[in-house]
N, C-alpha and C. Protein backbone atom coordinates (compact mmCIF):
# COMPACT_ATOMS: atom_id res chain seq x y z
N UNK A 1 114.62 69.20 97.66
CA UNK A 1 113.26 69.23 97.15
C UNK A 1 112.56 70.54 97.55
N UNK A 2 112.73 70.74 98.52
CA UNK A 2 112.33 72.72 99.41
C UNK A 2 112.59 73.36 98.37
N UNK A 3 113.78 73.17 98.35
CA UNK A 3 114.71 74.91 97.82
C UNK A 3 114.32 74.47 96.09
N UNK A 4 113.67 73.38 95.14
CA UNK A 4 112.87 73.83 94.26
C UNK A 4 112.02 74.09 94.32
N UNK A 5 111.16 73.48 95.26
CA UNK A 5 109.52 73.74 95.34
C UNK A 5 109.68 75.40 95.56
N UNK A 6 110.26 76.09 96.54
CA UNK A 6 110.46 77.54 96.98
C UNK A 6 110.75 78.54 95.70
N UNK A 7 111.58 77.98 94.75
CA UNK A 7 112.09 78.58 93.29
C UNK A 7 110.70 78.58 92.71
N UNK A 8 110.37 77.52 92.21
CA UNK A 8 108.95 77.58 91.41
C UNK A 8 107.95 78.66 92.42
N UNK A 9 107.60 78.13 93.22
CA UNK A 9 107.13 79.24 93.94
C UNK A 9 106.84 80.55 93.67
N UNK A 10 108.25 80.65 94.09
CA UNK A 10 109.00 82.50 93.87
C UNK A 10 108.15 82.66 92.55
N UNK A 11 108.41 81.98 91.44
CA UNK A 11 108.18 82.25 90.15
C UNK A 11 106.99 82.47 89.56
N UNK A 12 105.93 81.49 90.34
CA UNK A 12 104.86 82.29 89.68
C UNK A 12 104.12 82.81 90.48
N UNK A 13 104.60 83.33 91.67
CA UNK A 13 104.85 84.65 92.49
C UNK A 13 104.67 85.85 92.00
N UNK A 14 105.83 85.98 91.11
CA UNK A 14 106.23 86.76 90.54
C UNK A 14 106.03 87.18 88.97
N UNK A 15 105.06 86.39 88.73
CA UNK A 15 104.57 86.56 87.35
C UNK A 15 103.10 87.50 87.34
N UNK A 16 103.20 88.30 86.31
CA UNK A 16 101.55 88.51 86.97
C UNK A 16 100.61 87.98 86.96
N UNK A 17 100.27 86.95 85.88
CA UNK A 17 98.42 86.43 85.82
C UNK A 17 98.96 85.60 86.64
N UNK A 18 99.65 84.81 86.55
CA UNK A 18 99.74 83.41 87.68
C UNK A 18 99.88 84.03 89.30
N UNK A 19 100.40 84.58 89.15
CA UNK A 19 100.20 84.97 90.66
C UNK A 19 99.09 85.15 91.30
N UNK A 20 98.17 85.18 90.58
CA UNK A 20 96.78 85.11 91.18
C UNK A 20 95.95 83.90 91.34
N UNK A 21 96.55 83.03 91.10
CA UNK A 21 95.85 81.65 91.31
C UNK A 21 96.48 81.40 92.78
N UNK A 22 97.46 81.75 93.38
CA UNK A 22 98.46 81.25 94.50
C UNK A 22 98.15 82.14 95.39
N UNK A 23 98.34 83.08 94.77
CA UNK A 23 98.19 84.68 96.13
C UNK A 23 97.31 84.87 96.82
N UNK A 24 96.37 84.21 97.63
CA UNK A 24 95.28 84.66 98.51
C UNK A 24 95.68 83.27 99.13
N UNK A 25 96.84 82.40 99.19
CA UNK A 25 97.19 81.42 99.87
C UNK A 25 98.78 81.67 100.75
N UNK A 26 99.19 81.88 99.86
CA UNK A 26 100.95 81.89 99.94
C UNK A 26 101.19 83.53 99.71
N UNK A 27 102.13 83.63 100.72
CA UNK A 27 102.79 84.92 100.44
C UNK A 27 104.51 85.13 100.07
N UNK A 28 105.34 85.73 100.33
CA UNK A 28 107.13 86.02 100.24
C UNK A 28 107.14 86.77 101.47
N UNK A 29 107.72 85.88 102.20
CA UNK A 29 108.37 86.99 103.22
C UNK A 29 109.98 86.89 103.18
N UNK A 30 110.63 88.30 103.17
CA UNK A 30 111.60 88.35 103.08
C UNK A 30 112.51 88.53 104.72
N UNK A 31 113.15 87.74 104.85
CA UNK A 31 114.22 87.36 106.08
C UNK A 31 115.43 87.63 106.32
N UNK A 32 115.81 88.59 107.35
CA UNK A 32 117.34 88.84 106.77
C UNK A 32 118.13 87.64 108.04
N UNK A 33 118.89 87.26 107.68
CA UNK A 33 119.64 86.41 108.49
C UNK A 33 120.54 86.66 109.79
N UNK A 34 120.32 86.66 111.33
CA UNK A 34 121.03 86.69 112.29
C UNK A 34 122.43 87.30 112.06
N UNK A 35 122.71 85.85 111.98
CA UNK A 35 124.33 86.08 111.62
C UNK A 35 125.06 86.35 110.59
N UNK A 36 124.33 85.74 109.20
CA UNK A 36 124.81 86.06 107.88
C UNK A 36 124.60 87.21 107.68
N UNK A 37 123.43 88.08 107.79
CA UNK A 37 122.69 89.11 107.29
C UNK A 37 122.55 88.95 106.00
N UNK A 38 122.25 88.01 105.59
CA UNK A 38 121.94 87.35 104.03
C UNK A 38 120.33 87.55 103.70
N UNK A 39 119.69 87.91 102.60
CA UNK A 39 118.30 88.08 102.65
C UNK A 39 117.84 86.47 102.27
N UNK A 40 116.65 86.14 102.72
CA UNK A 40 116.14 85.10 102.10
C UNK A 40 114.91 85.35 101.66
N UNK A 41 114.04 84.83 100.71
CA UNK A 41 112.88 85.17 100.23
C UNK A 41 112.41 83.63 100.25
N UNK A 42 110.99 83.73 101.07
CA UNK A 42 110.77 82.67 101.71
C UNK A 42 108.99 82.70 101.55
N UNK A 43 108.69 81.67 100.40
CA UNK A 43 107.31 81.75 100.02
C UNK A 43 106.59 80.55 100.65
N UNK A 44 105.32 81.14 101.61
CA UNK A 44 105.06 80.74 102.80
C UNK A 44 103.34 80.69 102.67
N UNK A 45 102.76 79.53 103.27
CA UNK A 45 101.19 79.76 102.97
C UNK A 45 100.96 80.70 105.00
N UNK A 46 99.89 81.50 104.20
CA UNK A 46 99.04 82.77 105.24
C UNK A 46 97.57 82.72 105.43
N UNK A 47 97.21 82.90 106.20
CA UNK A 47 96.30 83.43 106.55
C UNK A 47 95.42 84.64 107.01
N UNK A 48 94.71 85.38 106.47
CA UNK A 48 94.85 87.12 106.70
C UNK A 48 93.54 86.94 108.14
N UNK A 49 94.10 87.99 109.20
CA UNK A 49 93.09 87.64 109.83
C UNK A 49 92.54 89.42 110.17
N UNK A 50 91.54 89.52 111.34
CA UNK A 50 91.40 90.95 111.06
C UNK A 50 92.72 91.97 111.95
N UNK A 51 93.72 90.74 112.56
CA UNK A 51 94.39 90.97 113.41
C UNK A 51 96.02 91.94 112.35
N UNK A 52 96.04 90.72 111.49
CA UNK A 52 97.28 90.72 110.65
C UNK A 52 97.11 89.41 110.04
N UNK A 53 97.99 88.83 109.97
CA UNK A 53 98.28 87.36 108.96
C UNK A 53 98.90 86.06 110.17
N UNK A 54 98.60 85.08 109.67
CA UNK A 54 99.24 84.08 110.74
C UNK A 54 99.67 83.00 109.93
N UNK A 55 101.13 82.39 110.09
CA UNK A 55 101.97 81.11 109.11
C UNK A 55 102.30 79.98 110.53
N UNK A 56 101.52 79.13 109.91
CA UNK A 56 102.07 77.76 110.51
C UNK A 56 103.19 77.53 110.12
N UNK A 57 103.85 77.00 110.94
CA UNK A 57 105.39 76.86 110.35
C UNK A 57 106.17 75.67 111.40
N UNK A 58 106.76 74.82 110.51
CA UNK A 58 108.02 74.18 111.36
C UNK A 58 109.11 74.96 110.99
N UNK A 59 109.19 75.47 109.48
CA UNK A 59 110.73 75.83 109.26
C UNK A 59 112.15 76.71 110.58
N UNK A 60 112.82 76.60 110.00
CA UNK A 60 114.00 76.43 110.70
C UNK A 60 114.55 78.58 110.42
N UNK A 61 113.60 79.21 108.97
CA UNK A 61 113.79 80.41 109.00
C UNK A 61 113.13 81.17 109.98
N UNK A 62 111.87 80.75 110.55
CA UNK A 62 111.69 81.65 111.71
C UNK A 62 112.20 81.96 113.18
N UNK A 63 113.59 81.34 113.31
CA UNK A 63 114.59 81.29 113.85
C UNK A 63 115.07 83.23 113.61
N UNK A 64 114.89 83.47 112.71
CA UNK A 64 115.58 84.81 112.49
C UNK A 64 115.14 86.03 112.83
N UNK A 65 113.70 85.45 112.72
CA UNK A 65 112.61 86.80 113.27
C UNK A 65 112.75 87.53 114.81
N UNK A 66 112.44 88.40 114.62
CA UNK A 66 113.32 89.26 115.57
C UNK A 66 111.85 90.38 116.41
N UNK A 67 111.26 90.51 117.28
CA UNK A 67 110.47 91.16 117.21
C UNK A 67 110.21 92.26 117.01
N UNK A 68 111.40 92.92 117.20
CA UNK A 68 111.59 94.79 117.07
C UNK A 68 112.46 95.17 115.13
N UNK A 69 112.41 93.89 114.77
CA UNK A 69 112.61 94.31 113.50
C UNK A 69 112.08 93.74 112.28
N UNK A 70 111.74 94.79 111.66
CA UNK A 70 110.50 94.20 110.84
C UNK A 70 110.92 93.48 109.79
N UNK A 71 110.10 92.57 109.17
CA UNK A 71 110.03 92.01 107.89
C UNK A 71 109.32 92.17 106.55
N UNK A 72 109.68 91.87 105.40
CA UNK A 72 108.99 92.48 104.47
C UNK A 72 108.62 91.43 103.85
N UNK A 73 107.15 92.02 103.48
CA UNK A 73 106.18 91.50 103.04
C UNK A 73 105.50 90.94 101.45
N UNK A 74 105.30 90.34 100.99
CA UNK A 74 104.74 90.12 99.87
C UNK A 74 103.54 89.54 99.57
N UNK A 75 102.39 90.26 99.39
CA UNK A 75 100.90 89.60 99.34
C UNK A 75 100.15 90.11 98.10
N UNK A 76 100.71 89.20 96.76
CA UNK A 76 100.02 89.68 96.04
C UNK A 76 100.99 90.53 95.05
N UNK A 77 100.57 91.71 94.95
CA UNK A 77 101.43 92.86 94.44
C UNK A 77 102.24 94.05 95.61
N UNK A 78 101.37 94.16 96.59
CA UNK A 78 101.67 94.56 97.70
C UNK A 78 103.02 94.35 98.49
N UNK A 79 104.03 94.77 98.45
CA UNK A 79 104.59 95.05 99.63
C UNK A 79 104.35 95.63 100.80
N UNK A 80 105.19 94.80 102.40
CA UNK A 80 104.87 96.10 103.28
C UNK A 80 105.53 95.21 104.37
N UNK A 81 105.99 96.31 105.50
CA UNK A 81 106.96 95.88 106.30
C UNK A 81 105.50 95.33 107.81
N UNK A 82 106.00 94.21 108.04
CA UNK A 82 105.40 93.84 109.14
C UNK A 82 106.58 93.71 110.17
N UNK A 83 105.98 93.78 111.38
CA UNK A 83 106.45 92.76 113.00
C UNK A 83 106.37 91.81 113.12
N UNK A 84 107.07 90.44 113.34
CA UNK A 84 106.39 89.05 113.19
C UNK A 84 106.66 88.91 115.25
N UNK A 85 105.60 87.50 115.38
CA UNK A 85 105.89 87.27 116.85
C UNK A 85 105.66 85.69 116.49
N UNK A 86 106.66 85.00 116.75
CA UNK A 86 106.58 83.87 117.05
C UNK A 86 105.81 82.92 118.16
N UNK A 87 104.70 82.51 117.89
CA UNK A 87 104.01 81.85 118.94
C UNK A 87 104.45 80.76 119.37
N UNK A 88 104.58 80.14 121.02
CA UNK A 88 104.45 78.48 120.58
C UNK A 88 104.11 77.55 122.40
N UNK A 89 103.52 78.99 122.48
CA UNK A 89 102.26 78.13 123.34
C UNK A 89 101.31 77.82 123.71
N UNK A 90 100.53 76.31 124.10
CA UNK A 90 99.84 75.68 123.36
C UNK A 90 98.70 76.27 123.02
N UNK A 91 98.08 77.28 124.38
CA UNK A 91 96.89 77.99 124.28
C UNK A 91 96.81 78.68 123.40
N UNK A 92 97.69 79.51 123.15
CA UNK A 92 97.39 80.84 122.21
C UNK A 92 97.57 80.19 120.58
N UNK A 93 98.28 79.08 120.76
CA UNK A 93 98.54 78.35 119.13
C UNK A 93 97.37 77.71 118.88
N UNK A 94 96.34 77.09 120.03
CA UNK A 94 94.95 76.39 119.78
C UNK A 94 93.85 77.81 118.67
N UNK A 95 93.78 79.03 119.34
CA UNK A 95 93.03 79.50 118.75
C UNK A 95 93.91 80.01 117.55
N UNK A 96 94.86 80.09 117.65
CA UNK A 96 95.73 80.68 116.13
C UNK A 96 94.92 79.47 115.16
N UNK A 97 95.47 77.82 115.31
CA UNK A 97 95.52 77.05 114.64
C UNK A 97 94.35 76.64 114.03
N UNK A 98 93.00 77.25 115.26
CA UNK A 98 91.62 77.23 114.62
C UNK A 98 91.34 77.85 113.14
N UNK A 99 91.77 79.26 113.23
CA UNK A 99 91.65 79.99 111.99
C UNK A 99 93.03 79.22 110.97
N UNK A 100 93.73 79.01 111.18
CA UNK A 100 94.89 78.45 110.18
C UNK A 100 94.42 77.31 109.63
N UNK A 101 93.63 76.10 110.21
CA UNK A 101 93.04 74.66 109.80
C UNK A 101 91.71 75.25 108.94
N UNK A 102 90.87 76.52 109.11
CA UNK A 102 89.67 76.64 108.79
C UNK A 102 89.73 77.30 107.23
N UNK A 103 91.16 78.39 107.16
CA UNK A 103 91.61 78.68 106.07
C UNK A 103 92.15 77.38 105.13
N UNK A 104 93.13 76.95 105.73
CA UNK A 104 93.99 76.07 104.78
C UNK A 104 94.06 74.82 105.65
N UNK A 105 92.87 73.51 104.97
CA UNK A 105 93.37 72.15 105.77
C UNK A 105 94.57 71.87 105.10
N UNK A 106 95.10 72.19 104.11
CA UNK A 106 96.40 71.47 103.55
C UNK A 106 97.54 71.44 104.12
N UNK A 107 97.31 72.50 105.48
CA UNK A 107 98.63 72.84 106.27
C UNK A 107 98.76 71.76 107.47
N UNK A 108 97.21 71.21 107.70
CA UNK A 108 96.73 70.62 108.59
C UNK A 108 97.51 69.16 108.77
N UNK A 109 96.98 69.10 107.23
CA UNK A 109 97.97 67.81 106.83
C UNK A 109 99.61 67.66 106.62
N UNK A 110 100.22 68.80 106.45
CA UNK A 110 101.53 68.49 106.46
C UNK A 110 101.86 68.64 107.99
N UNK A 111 100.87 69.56 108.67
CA UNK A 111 101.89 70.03 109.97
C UNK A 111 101.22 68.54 110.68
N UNK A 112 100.52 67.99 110.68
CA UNK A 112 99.81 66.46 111.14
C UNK A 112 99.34 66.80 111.86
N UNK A 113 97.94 67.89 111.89
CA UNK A 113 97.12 68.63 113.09
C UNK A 113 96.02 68.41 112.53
N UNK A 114 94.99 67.60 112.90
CA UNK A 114 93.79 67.37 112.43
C UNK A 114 92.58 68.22 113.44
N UNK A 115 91.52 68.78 112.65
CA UNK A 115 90.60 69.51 113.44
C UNK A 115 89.46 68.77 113.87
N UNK A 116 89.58 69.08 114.84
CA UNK A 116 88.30 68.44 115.44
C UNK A 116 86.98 68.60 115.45
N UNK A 117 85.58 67.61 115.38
CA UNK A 117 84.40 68.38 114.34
C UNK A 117 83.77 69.96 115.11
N UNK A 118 84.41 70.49 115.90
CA UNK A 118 84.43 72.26 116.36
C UNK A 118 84.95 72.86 115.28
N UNK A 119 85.88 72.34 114.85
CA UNK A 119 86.80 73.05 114.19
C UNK A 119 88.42 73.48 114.43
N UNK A 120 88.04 73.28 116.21
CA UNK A 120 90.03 73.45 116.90
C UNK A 120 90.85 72.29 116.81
N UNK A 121 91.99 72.54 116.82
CA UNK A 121 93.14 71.40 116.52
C UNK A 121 92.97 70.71 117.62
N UNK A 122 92.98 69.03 117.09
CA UNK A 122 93.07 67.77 117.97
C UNK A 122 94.26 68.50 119.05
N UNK A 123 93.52 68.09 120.02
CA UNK A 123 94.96 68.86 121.32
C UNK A 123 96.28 68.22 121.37
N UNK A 124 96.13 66.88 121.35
CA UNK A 124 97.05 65.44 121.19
C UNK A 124 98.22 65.97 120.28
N UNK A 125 97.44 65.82 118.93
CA UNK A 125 98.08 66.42 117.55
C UNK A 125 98.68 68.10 117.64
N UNK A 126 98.32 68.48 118.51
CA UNK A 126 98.70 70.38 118.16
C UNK A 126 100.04 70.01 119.59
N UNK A 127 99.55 69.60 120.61
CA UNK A 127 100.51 69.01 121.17
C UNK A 127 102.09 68.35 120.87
N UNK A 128 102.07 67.53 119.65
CA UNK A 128 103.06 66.70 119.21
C UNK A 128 103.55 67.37 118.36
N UNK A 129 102.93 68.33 117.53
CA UNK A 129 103.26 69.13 116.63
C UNK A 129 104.47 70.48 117.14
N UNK A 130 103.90 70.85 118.13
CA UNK A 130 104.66 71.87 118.91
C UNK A 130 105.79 71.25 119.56
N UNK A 131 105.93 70.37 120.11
CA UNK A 131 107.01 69.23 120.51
C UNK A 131 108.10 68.86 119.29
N UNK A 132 107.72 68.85 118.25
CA UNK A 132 108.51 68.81 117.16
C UNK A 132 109.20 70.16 116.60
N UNK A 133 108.78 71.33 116.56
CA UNK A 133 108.76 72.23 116.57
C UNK A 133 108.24 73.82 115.56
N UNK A 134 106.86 73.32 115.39
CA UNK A 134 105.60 73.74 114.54
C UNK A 134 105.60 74.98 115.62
N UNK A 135 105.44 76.13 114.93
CA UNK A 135 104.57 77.31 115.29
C UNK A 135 104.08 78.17 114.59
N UNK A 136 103.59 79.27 115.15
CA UNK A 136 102.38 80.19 114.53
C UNK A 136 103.43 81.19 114.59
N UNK A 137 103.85 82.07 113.22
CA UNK A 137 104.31 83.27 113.00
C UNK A 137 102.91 84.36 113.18
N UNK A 138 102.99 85.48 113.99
CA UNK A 138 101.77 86.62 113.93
C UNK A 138 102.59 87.81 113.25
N UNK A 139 101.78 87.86 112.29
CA UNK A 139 102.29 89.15 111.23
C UNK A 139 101.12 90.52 111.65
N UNK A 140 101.81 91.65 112.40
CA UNK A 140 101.51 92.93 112.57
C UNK A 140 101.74 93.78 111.55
């Protein structure tokens, strides 16, 4: 069910008028693989902050990210090579997850992190979430 939802995705990604209904949500980041060195193109909801971009994520591709080697980017029409840093502790994921729940509750709900009326992730919930293995990609 991923690997269609990810195809459609890609697709109107990659179209031009449609891509603009999606693109200030979801981006493509492209992944090269550890061991395969296989590329993957991996369409991902973002958040732009004044820092760089930040992806909630359980998936199993940010396994590959590497800190000293960059990844490439897709926002929009834009390409561009970022640094990613994998976050995944609890403090520094509380204020990540503030801006990630405030952008997109929809992530809130799949990653099962509900905000609290501040606005920061239920601790309980950001807690169990990270225990499962949810984190914050930081795009430089």
């Amino acid at each position: 069910m991923q690997s269609a939802l990810n195809l459609a995705m890609r697709a109107i990604l990659a179209t031009p008028l449609l891509h603009r209904t999606v693109s200030n949500r979801v981006l493509l980041l492209d992944v090269i693989g550890r061991k395969s060195q296989r590329r993957y193109r991996i369409p991902v909801g973002y958040v732009a902050t004044a820092d760089g971009l930040l992806i909630g994520t359980a998936g199993r591709w940010r396994r590959n990210l590497r800190p000293d080697v960059p990844v490439r980017v897709t926002v929009g029409r834009r390409r561009r090579d970022m640094l990613a840093e994998v976050v995944t502790d609890e403090e520094s994921c509380t204020e990540l997850y503030r801006a990630i729940l405030a952008h997109n509750p929809v992530h809130g709900r799949y990653a099962r992190i509900r905000p609290t009326p501040g606005g920061a992730p239920d601790p309980g919930d950001l807690r169990a979430a990270l225990a499962r293995g949810v984190a914050v990609v930081r795009l430089h």
